[in-house]
Protein backbone atom coordinates (compact mmCIF):
# COMPACT_ATOMS: atom_id res chain seq x y z
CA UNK A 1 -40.86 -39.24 24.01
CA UNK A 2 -37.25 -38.57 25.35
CA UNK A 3 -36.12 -41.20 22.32
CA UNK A 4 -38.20 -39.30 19.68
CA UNK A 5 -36.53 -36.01 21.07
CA UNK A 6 -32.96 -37.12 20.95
CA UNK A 7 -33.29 -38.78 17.65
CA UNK A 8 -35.27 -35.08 15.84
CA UNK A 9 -31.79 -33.39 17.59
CA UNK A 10 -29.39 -35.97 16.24
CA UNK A 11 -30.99 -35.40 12.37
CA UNK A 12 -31.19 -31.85 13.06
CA UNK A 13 -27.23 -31.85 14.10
CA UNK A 14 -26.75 -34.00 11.21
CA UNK A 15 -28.50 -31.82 8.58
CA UNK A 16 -27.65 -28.47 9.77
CA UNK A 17 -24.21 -28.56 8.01
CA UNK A 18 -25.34 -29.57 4.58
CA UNK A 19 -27.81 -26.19 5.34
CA UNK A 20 -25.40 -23.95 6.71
CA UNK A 21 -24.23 -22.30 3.58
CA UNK A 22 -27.59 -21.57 2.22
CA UNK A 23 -28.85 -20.44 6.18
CA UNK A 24 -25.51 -17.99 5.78
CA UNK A 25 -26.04 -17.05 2.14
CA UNK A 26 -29.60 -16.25 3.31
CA UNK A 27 -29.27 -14.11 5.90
CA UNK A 28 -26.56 -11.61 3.09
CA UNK A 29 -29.44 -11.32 0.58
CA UNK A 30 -30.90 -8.32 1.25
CA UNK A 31 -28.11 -6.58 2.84
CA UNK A 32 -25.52 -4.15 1.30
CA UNK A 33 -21.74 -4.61 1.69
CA UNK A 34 -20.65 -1.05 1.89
CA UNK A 35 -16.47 -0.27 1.28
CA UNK A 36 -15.27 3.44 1.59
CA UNK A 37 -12.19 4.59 0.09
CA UNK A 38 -10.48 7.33 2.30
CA UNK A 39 -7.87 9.10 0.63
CA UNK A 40 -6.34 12.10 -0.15
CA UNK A 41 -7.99 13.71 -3.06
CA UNK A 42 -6.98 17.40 -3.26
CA UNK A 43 -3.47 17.70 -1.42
CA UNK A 44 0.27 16.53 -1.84
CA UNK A 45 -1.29 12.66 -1.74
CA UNK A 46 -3.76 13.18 -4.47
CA UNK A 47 -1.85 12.14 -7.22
CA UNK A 48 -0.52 8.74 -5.97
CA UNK A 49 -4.02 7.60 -4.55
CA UNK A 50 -7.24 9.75 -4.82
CA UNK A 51 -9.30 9.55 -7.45
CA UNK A 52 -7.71 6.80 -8.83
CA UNK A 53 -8.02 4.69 -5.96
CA UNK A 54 -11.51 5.62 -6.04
CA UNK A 55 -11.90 4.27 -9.65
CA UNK A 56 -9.37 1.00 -9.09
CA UNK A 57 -12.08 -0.07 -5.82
CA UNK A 58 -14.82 0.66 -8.17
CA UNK A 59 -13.40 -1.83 -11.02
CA UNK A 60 -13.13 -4.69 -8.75
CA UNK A 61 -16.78 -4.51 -7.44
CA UNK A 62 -17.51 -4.61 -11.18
CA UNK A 63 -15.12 -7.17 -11.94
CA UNK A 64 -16.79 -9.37 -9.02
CA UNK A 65 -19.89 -8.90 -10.41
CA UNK A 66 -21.59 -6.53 -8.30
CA UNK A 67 -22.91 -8.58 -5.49
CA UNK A 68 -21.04 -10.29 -3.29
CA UNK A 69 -23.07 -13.83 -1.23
CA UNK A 70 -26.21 -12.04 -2.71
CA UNK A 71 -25.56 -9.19 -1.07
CA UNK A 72 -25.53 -5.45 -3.54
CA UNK A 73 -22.22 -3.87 -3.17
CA UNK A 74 -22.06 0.32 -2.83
CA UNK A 75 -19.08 2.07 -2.85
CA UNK A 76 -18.14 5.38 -0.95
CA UNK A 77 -15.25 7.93 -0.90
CA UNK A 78 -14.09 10.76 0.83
CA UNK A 79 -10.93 12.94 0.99
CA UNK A 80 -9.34 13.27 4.46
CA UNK A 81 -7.38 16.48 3.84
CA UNK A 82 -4.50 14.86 5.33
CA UNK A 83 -6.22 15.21 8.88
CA UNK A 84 -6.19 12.51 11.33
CA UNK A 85 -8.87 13.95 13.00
CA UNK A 86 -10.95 14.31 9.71
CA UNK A 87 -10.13 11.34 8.38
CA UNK A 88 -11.45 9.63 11.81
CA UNK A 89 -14.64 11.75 12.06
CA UNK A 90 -15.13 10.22 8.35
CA UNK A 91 -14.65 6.30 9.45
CA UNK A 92 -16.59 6.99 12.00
CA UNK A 93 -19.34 8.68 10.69
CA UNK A 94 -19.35 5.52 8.11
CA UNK A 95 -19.02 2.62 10.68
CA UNK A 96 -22.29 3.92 12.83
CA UNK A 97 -24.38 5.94 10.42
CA UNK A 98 -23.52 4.42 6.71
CA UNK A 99 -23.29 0.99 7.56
CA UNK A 100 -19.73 0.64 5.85
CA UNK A 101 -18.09 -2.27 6.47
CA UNK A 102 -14.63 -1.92 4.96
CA UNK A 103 -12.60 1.03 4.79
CA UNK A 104 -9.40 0.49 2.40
CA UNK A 105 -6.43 3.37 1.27
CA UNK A 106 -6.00 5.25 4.08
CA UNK A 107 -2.86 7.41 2.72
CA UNK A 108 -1.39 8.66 5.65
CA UNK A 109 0.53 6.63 8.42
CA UNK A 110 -1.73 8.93 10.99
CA UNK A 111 -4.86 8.42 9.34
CA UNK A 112 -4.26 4.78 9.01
CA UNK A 113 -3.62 3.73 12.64
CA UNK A 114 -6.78 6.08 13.50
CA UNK A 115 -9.08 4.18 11.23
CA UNK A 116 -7.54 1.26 12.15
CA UNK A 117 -7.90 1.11 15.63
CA UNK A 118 -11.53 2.32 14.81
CA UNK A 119 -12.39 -0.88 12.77
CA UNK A 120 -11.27 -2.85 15.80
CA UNK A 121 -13.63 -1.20 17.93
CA UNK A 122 -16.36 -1.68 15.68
CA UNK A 123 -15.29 -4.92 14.25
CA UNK A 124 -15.13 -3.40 10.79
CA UNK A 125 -11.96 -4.03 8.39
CA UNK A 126 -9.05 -1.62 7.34
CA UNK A 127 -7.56 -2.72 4.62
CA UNK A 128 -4.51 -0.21 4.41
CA UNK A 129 -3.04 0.16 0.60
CA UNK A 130 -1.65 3.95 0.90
CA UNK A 131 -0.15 4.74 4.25
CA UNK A 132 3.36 2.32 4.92
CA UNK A 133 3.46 3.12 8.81
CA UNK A 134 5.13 -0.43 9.99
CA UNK A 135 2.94 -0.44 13.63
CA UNK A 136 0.34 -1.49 11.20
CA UNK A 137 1.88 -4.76 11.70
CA UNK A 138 3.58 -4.14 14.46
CA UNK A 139 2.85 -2.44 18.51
CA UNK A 140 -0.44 -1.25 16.68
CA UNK A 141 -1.80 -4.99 14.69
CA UNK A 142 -5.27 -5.54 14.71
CA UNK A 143 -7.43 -8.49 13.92
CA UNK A 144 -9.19 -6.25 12.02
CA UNK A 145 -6.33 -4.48 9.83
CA UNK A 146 -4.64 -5.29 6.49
CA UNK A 147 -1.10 -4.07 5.27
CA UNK A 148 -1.80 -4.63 1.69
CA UNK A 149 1.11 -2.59 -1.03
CA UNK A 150 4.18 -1.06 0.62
CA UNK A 151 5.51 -0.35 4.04
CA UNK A 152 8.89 1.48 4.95
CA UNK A 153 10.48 -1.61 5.59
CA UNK A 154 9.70 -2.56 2.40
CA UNK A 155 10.55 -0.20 0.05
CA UNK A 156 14.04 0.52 1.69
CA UNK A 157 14.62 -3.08 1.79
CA UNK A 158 13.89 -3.14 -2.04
CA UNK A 159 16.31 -0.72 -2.76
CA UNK A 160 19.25 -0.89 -0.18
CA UNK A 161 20.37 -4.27 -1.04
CA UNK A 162 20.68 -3.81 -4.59
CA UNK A 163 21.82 -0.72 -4.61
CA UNK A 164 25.03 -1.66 -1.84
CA UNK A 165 26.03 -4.24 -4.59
CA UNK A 166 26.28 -1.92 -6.91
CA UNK A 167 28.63 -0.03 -5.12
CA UNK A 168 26.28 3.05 -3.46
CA UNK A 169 27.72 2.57 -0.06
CA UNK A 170 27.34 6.02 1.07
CA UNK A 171 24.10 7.25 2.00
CA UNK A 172 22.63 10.69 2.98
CA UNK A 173 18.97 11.43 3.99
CA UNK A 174 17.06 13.98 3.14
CA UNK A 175 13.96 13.42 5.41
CA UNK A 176 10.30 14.60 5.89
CA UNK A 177 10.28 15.92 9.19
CA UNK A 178 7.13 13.70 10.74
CA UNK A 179 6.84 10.21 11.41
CA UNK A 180 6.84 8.61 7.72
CA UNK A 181 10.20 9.84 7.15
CA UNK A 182 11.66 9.29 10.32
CA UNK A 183 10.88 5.60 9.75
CA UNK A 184 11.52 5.39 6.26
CA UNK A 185 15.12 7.08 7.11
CA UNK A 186 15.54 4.30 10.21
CA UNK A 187 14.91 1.49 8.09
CA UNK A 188 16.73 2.33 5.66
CA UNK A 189 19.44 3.42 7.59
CA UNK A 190 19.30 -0.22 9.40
CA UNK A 191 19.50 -2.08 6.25
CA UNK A 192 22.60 -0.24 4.98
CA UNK A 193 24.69 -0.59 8.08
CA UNK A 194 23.73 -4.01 8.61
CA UNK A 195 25.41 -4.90 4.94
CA UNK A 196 28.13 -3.03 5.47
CA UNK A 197 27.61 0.67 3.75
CA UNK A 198 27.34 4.19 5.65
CA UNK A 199 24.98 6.33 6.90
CA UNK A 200 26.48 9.69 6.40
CA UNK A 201 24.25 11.84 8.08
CA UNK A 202 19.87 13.04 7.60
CA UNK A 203 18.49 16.85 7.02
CA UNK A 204 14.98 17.02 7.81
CA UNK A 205 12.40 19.59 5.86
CA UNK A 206 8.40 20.10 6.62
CA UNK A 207 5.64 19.42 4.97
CA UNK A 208 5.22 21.04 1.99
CA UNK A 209 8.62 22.54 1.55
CA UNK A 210 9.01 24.70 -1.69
CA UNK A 211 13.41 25.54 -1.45
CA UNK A 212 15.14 22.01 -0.84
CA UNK A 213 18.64 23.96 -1.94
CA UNK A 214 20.36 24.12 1.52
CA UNK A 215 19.09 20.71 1.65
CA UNK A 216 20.86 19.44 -1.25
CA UNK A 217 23.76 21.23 -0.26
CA UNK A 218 24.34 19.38 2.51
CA UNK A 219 23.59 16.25 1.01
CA UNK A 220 26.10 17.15 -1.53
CA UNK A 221 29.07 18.37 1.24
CA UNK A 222 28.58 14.97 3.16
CA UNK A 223 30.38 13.08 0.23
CA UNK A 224 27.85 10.72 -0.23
CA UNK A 225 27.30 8.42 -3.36
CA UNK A 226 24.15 8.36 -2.61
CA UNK A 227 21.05 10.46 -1.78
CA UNK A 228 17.86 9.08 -0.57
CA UNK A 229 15.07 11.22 -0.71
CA UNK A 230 12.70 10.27 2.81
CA UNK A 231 9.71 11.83 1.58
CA UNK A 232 6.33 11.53 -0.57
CA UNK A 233 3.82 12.95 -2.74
CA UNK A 234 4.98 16.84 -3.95
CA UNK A 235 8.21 17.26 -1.36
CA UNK A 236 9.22 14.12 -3.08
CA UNK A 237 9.13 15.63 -6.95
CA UNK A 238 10.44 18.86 -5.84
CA UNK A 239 13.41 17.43 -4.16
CA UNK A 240 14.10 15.48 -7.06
CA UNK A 241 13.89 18.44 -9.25
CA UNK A 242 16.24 20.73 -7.80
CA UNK A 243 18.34 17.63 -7.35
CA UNK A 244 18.64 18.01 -10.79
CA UNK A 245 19.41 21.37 -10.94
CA UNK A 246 22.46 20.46 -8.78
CA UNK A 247 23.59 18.10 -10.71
CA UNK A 248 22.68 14.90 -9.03
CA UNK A 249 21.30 12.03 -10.74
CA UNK A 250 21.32 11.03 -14.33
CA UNK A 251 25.20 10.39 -15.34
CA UNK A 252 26.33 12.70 -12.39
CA UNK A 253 28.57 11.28 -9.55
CA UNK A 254 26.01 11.11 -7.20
CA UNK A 255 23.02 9.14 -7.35
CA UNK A 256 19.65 9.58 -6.21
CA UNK A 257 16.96 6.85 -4.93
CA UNK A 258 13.02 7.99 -4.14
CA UNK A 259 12.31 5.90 -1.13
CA UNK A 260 8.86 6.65 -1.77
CA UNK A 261 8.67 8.22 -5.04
CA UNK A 262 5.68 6.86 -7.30
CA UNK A 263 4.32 7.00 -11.05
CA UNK A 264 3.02 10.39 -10.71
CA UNK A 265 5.55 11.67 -9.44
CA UNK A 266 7.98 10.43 -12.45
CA UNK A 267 5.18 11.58 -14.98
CA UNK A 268 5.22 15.12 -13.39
CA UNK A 269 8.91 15.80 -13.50
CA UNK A 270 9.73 14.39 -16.90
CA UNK A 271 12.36 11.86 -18.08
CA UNK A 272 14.65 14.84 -18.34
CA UNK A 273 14.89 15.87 -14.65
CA UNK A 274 14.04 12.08 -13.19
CA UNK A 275 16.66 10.18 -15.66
CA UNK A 276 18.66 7.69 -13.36
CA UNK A 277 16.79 7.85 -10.04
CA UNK A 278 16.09 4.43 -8.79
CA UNK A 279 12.74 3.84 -7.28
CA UNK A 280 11.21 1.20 -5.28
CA UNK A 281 7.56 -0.40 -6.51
CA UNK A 282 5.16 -2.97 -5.61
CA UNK A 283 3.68 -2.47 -8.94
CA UNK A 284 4.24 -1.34 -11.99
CA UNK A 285 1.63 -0.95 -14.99
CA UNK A 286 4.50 -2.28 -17.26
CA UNK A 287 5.29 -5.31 -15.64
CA UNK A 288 3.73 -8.06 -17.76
CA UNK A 289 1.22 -8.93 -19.63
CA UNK A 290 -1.58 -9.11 -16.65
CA UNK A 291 -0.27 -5.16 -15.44
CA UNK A 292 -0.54 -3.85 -18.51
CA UNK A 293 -4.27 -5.38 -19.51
CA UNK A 294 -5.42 -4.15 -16.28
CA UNK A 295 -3.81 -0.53 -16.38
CA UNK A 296 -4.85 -0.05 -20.27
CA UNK A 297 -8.60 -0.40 -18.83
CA UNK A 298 -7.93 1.81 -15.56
CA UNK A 299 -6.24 4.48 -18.19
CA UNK A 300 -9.55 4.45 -20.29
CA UNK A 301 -11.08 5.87 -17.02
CA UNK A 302 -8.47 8.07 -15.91
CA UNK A 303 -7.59 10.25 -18.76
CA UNK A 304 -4.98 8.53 -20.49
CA UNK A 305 -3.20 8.53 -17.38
CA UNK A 306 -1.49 5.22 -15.82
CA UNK A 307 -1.43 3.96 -12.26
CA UNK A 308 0.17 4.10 -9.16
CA UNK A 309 1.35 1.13 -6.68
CA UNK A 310 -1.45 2.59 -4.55
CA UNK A 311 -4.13 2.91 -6.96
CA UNK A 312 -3.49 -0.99 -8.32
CA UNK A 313 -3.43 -1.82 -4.60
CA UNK A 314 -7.24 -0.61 -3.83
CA UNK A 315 -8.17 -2.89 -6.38
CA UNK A 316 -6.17 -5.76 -5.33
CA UNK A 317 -7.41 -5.32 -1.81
CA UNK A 318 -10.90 -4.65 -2.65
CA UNK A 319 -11.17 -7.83 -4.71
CA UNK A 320 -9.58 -9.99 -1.65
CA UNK A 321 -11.69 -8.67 0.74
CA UNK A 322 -14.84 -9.28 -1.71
CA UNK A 323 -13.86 -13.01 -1.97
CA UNK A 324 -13.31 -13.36 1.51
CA UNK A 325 -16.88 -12.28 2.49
CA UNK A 326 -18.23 -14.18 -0.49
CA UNK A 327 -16.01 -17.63 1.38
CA UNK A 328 -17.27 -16.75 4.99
CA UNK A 329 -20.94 -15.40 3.73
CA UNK A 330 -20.21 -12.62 6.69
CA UNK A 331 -19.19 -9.32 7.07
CA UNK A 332 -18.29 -10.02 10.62
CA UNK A 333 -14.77 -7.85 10.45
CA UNK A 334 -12.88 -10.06 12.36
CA UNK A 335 -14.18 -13.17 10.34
CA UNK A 336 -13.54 -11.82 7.32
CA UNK A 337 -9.80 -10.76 7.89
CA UNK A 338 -9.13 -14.18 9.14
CA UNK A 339 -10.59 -15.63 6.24
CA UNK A 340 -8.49 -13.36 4.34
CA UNK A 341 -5.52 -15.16 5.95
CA UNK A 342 -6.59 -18.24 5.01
CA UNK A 343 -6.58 -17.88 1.16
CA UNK A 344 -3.65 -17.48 -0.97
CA UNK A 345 -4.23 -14.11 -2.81
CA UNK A 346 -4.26 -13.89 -6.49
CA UNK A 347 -5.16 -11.30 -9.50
CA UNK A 348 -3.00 -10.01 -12.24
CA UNK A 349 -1.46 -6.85 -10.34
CA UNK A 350 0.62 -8.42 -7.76
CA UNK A 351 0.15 -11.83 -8.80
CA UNK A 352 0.44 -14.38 -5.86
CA UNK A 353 0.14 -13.15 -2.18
CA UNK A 354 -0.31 -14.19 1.19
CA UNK A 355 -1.88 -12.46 4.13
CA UNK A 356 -0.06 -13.15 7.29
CA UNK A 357 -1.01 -13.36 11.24
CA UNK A 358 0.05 -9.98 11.49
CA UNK A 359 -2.25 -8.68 8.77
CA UNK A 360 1.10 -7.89 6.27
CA UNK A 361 0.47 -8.74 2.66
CA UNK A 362 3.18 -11.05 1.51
CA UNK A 363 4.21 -10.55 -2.60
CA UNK A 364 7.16 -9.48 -4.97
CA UNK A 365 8.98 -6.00 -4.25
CA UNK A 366 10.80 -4.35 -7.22
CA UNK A 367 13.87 -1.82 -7.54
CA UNK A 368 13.44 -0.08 -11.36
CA UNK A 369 15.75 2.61 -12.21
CA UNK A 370 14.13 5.64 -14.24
CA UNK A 371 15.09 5.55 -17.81
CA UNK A 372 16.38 7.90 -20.42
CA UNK A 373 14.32 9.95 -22.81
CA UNK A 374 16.11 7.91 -25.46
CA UNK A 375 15.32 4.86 -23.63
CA UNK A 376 11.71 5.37 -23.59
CA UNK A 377 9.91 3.83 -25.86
CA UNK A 378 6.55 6.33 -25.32
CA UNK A 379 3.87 7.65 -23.00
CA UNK A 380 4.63 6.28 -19.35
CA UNK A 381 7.21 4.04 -20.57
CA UNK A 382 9.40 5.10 -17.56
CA UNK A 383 10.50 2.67 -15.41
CA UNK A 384 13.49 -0.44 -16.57
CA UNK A 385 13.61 -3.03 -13.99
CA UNK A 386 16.84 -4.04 -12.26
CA UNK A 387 15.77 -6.50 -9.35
CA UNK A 388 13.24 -8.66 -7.72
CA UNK A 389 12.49 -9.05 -4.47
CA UNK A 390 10.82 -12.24 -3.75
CA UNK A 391 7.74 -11.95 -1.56
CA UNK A 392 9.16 -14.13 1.27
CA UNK A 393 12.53 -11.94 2.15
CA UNK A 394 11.07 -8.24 0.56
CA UNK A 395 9.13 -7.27 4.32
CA UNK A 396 10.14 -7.25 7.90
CA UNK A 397 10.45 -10.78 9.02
CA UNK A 398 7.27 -11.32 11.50
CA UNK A 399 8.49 -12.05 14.80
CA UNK A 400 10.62 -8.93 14.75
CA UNK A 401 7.34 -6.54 14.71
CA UNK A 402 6.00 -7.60 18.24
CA UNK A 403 2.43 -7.84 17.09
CA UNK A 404 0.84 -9.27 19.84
CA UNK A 405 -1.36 -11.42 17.15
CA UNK A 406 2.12 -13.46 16.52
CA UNK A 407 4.06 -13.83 20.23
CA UNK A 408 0.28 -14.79 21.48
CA UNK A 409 0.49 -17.81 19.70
């Protein structure tokens, strides 16, 4: 009897692998795999994510066919207002009532370490694309969070660099006065020092300022060759604006870089006003051949319009996160993220990738400078590349973030 025992246990243990991927597709058939996109649809955000980030999620459920491990996929959105305490009553609300098991965009540095820290509690997954807050991968790293498009680090370290070599080695802030542009200012402000330009001084303004004159003026009085504008979404285009009006930018002596200045922002202003302001991008619709075949069918949905580094990265993060449930038949959050680490990302927007311990998405970082009207060749043509950052040296270097998911191992 004891023989017959041990030898049914030893065929069971030897069978039960060649069964486990059917036991796990199994037990997803039936179930829905619910991902919310949580953005900013009707304030200074809107433009750069919102709807369009809705739309970009939606096209890569459809372009993974709809079900993911047998499992129907449903998507959700909701605006947070710019709210952390919205935005959390609206993760939460879809972790214990809606049964949502990924929450990606999360414009908003706020927002996103809220819903993050959320998804750890629940073991649900945050996949950020819109907020660039580095304690995403930093003091505040989950194994449940994903820092998929841009981060301050990032973007200053895509401009600074290539800017200091061609000669911009005096730098003045002008600053959102809350956490995003503190950081974006610090970093860089780091990065500039560190290869030998100046930091000049930093004026900082409020949310939703409409005068950035006085501002400008003492941007302008600092003698700097260079004004970086520490700010996002509607700030960002105004200050750029009445930049203009002073003179600044274009073939002026002073140039002008958006630290966080997107698409939208450049469509909204005109090539007349945003003529020679560099800008840093993880994407852009024009890139190659892959971009622009992607962004012709997001423009069909999205009146003609074409889109932003945030709006490609809710697709690209979507479409990971589907294939990593579909390759670990779970959507156990902590299982999936670390399954997410273990593939090599890939699609036609930011074209090879990595996600590492820390939950930062590894790919190319570009500087473009904003071109002419004469250089423009039509509708959204706006952007003319002048660098590359390669994936490996464009984001803070991982043991410098003190994510306890690195110095634990």
């Amino acid at each position: 009897m004891k023989l017959a025992c041990r030898l049914t246990a030893s065929l069971l243990f030897l069978v039960a692998p060649a069964f486990a991927p059917a036991i796990a597709f199994a037990q997803m058939e039936g179930k829905t795999v619910r991902i919310g996109v949580l953005t900013d649809e009707s304030s200074v955000f809107s433009d750069g994510g919102g709807l369009g980030s809705v739309d970009a999620a939606r096209m890569a459920i459809e372009d993974y066919g709809g079900k993911v491990a047998g499992a129907k996929i449903e998507l959700l959105d909701a605006d947070h207002l710019n709210k952390p305490d919205v935005g959390s009553a609206i993760a939460r609300e879809w972790f214990d009532q809606k049964g949502v098991d990924m929450v990606t965009d999360l414009q908003n540095s706020a927002i996103a370490l809220a819903v993050s820290d959320l998804a750890k509690t629940k073991n649900k997954v945050a996949m950020v694309t819109g907020a660039a807050g580095l304690a995403l991968t930093g003091s505040a790293c989950t194994p449940n969070t994903v820092h998929w498009v841009w981060d301050t680090y990032g973007n200053a370290n895509a401009v600074a660099l290539p800017l200091l070599r061609k000669g911009l080695d005096k730098w003045f802030y002008i600053a959102a006065d809350y956490s995003f542009g503190a950081e974006l200012t610090q970093q860089a402000s780091m990065i500039v020092e560190k290869n030998g330009g100046k930091n000049l001084g930093v004026v900082r303004h409020p949310l939703n300022t409409s005068d950035f004159a006085s501002y400008i003026l003492q941007a302008q009085s600092s003698g700097a060759n260079l004004i970086a504008l520490a700010n996002g979404g509607q700030d960002n285009a105004q200050a750029i604006k009445q930049a203009h009006e002073f003179g600044i930018g274009g073939s002026g002596n002073t140039s002008i870089v958006g630290l966080a200045t997107t698409l939208g922002d450049i469509h909204a202003l005109g090539l007349d006003v945003a003529q020679g302001l560099y800008v840093a991008e993880g994407f852009y619709w024009d890139l190659n051949d892959g971009t622009r075949t992607w962004s012709q069918r997001w423009s069909k949905r999205n009146k003609s319009r074409m889109p932003t580094m945030i709006q490609a990265g809710a697709y690209s993060a979507t479409l990971h996160y589907l294939k990593a449930v579909g390759a670990a038949k779970s959507t156990d959050g902590r299982v999936v993220v670390e399954q997410m680490k273990k593939m090599p990302g890939q699609d036609d927007l930011f074209g090879k990738g990595q996600v590492r311990q820390d939950g930062r998405y590894l790919h190319d970082m570009y500087l473009f400078a904003v071109k002419t009207p004469k250089e423009s060749k039509g509708s959204w043509d706006y952007e003319r590349l002048i660098s590359t950052i390669p994936a490996a040296q464009a984001f803070r270097p991982m043991d410098q973030g003190g994510c306890y998911l690195v110095t634990a191992k």
